[in-house]
Each structure stands twice: as C-alpha cells, then as structure tokens.
C-alpha atoms as a PDB file:
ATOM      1  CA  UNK A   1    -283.426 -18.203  54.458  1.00  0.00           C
ATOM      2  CA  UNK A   2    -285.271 -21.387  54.972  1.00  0.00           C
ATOM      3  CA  UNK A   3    -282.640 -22.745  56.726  1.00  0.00           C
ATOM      4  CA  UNK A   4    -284.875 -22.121  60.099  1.00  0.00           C
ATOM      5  CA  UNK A   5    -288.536 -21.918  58.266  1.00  0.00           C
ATOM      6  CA  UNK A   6    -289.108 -24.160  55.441  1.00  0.00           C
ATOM      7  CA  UNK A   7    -291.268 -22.056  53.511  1.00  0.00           C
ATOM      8  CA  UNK A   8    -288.546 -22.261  50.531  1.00  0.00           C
ATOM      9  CA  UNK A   9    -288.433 -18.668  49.896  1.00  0.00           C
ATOM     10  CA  UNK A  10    -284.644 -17.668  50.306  1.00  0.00           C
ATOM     11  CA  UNK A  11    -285.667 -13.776  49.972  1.00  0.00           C
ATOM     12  CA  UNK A  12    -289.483 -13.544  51.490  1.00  0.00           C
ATOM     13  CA  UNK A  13    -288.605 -11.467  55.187  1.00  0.00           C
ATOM     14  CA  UNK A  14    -290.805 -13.068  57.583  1.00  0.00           C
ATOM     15  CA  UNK A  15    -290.105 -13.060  61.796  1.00  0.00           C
ATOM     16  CA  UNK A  16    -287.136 -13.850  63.098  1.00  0.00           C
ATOM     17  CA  UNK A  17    -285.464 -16.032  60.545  1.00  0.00           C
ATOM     18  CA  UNK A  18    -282.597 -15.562  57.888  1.00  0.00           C
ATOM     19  CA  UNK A  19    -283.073 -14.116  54.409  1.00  0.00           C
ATOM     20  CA  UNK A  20    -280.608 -14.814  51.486  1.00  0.00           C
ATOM     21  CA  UNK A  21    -280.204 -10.769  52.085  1.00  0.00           C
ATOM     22  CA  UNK A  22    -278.601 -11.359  55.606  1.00  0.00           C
ATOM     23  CA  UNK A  23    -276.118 -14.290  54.825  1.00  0.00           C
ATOM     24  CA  UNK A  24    -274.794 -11.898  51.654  1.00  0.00           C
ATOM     25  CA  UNK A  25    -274.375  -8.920  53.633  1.00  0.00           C
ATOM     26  CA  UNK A  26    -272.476 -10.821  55.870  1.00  0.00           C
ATOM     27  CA  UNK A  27    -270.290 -12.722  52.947  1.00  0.00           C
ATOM     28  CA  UNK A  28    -269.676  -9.052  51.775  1.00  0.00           C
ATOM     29  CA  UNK A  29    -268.035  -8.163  54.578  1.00  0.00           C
ATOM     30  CA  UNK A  30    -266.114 -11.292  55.066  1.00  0.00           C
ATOM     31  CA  UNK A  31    -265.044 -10.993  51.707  1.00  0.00           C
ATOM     32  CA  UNK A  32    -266.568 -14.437  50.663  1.00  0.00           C
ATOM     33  CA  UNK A  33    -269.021 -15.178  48.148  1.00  0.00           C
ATOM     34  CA  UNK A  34    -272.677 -16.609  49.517  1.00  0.00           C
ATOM     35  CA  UNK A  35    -271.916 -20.154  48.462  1.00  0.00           C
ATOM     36  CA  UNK A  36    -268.117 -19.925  50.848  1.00  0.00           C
ATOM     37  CA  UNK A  37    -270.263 -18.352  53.536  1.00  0.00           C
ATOM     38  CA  UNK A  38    -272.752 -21.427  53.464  1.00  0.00           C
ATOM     39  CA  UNK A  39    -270.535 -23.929  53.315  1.00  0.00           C
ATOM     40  CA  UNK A  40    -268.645 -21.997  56.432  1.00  0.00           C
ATOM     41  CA  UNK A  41    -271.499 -22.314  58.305  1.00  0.00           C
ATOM     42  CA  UNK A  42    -272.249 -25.371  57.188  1.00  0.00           C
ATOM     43  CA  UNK A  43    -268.800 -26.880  58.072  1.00  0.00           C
ATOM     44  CA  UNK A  44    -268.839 -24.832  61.399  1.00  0.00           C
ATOM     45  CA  UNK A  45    -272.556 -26.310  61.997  1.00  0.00           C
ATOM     46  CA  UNK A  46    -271.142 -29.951  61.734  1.00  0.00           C
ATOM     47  CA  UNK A  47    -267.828 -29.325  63.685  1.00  0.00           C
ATOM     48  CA  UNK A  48    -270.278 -27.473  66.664  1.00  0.00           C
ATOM     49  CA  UNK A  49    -272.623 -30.488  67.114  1.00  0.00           C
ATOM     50  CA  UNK A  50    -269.254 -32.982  67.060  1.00  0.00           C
ATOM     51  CA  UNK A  51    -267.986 -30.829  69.570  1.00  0.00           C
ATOM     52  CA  UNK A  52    -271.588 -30.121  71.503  1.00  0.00           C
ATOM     53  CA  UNK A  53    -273.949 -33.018  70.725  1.00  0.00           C
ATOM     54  CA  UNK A  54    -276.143 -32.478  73.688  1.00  0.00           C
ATOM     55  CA  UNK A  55    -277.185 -28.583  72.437  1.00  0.00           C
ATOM     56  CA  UNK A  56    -278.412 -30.346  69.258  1.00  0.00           C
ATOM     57  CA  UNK A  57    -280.677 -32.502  70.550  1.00  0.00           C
ATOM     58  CA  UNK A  58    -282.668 -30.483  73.177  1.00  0.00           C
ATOM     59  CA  UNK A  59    -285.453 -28.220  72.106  1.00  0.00           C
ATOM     60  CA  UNK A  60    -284.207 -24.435  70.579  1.00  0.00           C
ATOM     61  CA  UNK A  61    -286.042 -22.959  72.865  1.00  0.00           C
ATOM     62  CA  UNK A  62    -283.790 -23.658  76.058  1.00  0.00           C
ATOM     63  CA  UNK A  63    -281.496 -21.138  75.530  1.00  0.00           C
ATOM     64  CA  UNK A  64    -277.606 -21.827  75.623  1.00  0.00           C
ATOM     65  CA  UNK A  65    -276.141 -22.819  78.760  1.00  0.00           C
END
C-alpha cells in the first residue's frame, strides 16, 4: 500500500512495501474490516511517536534500538 511508496497503487506488489492484499489478510484474521484495521494502525502510529518521538525523526534505515 502506498503508505511506504507513493506510487498510489494500493494493489500493484512491488519490493518490500504493503499491498491493500496484506493489510486485509491481516483484518481477516483480526476479525476487522480494512477501514478498522487502518484506523488501528493509524491510531497506534500516532500513540507510538507520542510515546517514541525520537524513532520518528531519525532516518528508517537505523534499525530499532
């Protein structure tokens, strides 16, 4: 899902990045429709950064600590 390319293309498989595909197979088994499972991650995205500021603002490729 273009969440991590931009290329706007929720379906098109390409590297390592999410399709819509991935996030409904995961909804599925959560029991939650696509939309819930966004705004989950969504809403678990902005509670993260509250929480760990500093991981947000260094470059991806650092790794987690």
């Amino acid at each position: 899902m273009c969440l991590t390319c931009g290329c706007n293309d929720a379906h098109k498989s390409m590297g390592n990045n999410l399709t819509y595909e991935d996030v409904r197979e995961v909804a599925l088994a959560n029991g939650k429709t696509v939309d819930e499972t966004l705004r989950t991650m969504n809403a678990t995205a902005a509670a993260d950064k509250a929480r760990h500021t500093d991981e947000y603002q260094r470059p991806s490729d650092i790794g987690q600590d």
